[in-house]
Protein backbone atom coordinates (compact mmCIF):
# COMPACT_ATOMS: atom_id res chain seq x y z
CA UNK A 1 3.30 4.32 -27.62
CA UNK A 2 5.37 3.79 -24.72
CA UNK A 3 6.02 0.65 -22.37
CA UNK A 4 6.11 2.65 -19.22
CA UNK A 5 4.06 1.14 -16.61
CA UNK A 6 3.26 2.12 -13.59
CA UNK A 7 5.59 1.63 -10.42
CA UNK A 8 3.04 0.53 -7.95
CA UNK A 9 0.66 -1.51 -10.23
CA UNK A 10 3.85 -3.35 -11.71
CA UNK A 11 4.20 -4.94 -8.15
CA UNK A 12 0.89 -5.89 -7.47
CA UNK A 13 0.59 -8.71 -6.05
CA UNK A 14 4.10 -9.19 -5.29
CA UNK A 15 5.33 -6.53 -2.67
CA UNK A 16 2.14 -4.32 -2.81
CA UNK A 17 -1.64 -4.52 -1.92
CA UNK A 18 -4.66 -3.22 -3.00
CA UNK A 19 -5.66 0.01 -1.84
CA UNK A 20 -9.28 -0.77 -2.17
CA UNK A 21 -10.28 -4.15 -0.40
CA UNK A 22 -13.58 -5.29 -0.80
CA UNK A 23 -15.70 -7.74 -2.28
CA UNK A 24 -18.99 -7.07 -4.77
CA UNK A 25 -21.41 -9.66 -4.59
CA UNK A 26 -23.10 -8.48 -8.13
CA UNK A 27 -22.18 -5.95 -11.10
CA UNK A 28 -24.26 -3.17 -9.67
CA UNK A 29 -22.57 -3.09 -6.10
CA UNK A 30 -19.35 -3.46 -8.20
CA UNK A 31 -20.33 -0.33 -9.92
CA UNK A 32 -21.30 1.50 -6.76
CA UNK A 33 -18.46 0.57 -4.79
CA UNK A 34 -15.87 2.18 -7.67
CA UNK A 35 -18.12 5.36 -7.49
CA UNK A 36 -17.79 5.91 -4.03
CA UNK A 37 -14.09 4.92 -3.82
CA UNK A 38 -13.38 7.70 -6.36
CA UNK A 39 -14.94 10.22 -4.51
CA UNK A 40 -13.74 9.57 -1.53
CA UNK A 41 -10.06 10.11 -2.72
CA UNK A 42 -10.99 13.15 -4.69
CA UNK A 43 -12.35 14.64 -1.98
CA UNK A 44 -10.29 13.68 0.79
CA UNK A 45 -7.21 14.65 -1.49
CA UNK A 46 -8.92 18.31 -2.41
CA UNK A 47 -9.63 18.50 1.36
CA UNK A 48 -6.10 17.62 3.29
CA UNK A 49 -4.28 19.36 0.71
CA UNK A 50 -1.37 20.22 3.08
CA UNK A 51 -1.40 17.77 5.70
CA UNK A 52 1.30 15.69 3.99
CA UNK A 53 -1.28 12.67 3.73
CA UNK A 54 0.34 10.07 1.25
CA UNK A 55 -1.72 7.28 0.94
CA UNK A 56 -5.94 6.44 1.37
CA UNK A 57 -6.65 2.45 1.77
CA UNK A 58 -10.52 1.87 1.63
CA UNK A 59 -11.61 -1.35 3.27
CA UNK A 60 -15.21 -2.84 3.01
CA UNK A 61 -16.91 -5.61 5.22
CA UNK A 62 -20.97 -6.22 5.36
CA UNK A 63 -21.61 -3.65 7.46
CA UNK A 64 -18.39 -1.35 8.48
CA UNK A 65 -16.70 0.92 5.86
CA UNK A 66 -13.43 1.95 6.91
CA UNK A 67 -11.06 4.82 5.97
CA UNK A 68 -7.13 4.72 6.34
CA UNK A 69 -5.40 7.66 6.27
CA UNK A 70 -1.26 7.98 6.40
CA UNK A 71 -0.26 11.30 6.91
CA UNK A 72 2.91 12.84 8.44
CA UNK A 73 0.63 15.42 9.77
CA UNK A 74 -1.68 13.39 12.42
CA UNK A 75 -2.16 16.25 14.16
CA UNK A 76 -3.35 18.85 11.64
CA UNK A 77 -5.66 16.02 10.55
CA UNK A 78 -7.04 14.93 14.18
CA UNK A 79 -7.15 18.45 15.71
CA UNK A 80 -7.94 19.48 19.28
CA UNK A 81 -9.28 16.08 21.37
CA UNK A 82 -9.99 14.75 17.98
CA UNK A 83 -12.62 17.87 16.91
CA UNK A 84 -11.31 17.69 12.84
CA UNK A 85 -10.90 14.14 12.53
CA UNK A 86 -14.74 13.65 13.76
CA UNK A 87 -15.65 16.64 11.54
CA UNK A 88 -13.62 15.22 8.68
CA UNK A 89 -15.82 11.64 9.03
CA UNK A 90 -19.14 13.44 9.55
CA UNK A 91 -18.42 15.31 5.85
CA UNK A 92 -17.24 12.09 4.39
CA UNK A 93 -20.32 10.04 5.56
CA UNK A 94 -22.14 12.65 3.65
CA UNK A 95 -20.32 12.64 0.99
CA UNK A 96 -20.78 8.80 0.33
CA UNK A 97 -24.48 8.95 1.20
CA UNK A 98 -24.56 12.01 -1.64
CA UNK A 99 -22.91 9.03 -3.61
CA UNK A 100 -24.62 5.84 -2.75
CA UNK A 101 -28.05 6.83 -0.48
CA UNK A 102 -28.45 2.82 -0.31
CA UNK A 103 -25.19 1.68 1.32
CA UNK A 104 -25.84 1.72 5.29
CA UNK A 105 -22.54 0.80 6.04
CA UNK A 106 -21.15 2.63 9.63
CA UNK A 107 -17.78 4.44 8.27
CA UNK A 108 -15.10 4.71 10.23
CA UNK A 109 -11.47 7.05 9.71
CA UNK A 110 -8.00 5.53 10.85
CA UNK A 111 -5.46 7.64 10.99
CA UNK A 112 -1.64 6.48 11.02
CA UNK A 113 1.50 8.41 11.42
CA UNK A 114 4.51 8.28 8.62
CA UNK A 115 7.41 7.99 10.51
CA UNK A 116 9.88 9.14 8.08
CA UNK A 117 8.31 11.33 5.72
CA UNK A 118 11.24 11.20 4.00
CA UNK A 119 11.40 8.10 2.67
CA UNK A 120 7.18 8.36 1.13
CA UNK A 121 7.25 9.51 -2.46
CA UNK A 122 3.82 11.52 -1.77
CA UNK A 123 5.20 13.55 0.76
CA UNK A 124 8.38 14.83 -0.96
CA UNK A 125 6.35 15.67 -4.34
CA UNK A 126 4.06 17.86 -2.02
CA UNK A 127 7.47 19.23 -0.35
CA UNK A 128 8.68 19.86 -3.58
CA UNK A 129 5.37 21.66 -4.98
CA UNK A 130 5.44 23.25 -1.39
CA UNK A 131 8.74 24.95 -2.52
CA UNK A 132 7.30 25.80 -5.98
CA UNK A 133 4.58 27.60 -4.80
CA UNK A 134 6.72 30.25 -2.51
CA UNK A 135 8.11 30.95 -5.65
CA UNK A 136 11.68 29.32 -4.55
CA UNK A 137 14.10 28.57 -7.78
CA UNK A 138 13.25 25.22 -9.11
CA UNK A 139 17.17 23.72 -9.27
CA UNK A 140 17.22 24.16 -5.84
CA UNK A 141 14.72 22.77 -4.75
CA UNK A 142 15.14 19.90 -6.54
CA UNK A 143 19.27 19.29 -4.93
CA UNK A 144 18.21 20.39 -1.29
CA UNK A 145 15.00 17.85 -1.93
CA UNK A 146 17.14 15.22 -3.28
CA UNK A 147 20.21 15.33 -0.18
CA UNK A 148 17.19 15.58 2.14
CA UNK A 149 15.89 11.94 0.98
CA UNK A 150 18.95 10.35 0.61
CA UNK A 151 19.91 11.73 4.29
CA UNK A 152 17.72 9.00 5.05
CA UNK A 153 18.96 5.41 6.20
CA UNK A 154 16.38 2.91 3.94
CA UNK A 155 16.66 5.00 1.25
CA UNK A 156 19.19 3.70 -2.15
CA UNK A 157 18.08 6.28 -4.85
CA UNK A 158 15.98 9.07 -5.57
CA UNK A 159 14.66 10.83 -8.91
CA UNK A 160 12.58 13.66 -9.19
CA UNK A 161 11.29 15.17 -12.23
CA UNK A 162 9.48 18.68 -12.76
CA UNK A 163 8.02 19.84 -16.09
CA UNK A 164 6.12 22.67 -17.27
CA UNK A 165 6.87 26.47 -17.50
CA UNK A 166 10.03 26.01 -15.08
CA UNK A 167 11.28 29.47 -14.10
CA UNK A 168 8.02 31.35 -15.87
CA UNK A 169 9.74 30.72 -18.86
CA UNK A 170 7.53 30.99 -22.69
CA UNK A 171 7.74 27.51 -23.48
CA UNK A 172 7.50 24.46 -20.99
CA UNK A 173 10.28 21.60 -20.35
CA UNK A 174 11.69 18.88 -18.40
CA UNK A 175 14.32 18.98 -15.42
CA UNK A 176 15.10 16.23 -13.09
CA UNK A 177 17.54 15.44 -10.95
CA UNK A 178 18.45 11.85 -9.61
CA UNK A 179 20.88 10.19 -7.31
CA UNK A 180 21.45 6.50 -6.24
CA UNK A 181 19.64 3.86 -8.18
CA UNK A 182 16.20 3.32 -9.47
CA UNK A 183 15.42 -0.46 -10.44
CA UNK A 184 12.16 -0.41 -12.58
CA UNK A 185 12.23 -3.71 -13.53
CA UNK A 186 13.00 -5.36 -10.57
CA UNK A 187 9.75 -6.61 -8.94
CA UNK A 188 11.29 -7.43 -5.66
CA UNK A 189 12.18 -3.56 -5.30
CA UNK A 190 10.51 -1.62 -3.05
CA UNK A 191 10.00 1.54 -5.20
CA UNK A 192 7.30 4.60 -4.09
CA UNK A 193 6.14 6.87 -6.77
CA UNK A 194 4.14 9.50 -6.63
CA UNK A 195 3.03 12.54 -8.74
CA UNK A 196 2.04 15.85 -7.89
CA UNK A 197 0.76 19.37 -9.15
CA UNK A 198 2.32 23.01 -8.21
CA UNK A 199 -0.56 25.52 -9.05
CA UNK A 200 1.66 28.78 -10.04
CA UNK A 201 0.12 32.24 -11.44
CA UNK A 202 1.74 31.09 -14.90
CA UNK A 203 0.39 27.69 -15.01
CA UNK A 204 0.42 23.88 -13.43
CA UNK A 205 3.77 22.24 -13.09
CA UNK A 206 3.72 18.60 -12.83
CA UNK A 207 6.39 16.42 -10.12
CA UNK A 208 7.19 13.06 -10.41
CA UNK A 209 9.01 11.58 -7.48
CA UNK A 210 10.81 7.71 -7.29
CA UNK A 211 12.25 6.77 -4.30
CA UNK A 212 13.80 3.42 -4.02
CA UNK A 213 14.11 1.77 -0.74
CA UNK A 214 15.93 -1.18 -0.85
CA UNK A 215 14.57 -4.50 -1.86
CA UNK A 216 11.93 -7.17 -0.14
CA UNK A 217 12.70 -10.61 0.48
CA UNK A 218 10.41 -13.48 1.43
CA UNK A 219 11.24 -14.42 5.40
CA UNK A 220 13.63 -17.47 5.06
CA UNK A 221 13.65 -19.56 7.63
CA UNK A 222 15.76 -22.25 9.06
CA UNK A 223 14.31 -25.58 8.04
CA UNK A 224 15.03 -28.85 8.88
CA UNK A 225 15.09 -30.79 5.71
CA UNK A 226 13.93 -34.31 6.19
CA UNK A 227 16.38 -37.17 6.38
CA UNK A 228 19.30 -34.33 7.14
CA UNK A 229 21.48 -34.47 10.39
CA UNK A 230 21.70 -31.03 11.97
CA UNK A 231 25.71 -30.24 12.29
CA UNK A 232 27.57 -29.87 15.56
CA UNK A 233 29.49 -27.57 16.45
């Protein structure tokens, strides 16, 4: 066995949040909740496949369940005067109801804008199974991918790792191609990861992307400390 762990559950707590935020009352609701949160993503995932949408943040309160969607795509997700965002909730309210036919809660979808698609790990594994798809030659993909991320100001390092049957080839392998630094281990680093799927004639190849965007300081402020005389200048 390995000692991998994950890049975004290392950091809980530290630099990262939950993406589900809610509180169960009993073991049941507990139950229900985790239910419902899983189908949400699946289906939300299966259903903006190609809208670039990165990241889905579920938040609970008594009576309002709420939706957050970041995609670098808003308008591909909210459509014409908002027509396929308000579709989009309407099938997700039936979805959960499918799910939980108790929970009454009013659901509501947010949808936010990624500035810089560039610098979210989600985005540039879809870019890169974008490319993969159209049948484009996997080495460069991977160095036009990798300049393209590291054109970007925040961003300090970037790895990205393909494996399967690479080129159509008999038997499957690994390639991947980094640049800058990855920190791991550091908890203060702000790294993104992401994995994604290309679905070729000749099989699934799997994408890993790390993107490393500098690191995440407390805000230190200028305090007084008691019993201390300010200098003059």
């Amino acid at each position: 066995m390995t000692h991998t762990s994950h890049p975004y559950a290392h950091r809980l707590g530290i630099i990262r949040d939950w993406k589900s935020r809610w509180f169960a009352a009993d073991s049941k609701s507990y139950r229900e909740n985790i239910k419902v949160d899983e189908t949400i993503r699946r289906f939300l995932t299966k259903r903006l496949r190609g809208t670039y949408t990165s990241n889905i943040e579920i938040e609970r309160s008594a009576n309002e369940l709420r939706v957050v969607l970041h995609t670098a795509r808003p308008g591909l997700v909210i459509g014409r005067s908002g027509e396929n965002a308000e579709k989009l909730r309407k099938e997700l309210a039936t979805v959960v109801r499918t799910v939980a036919p108790a929970d009454r809660r009013t659901l509501k979808l947010d949808i936010i804008e990624i500035r810089q698609p560039e610098t979210d790990a989600a985005v540039v594994a879809y870019m890169v199974a974008e490319g993969l798809e159209k049948r484009m030659p996997f080495r460069r993909i991977l160095k036009q991918t990798v300049e393209k991320v590291m054109a970007a100001r925040e961003v300090q390092g970037v790895r990205i790792a393909v494996s399967g049957r690479l080129g159509g080839a008999e038997m499957s392998r690994k390639e991947e191609l980094k640049k800058g630094r990855i920190p791991l281990q550091t908890f203060r680093a702000d790294i993104d990861f992401a994995h994604e799927k290309a679905y070729l004639p000749y099989g699934v190849i799997g994408i890993k992307v790390w993107i490393y965007r500098g690191d995440i300081y407390e805000d230190k402020r200028a305090q007084v400390h008691f019993g201390e005389t300010p200098a003059r200048g």
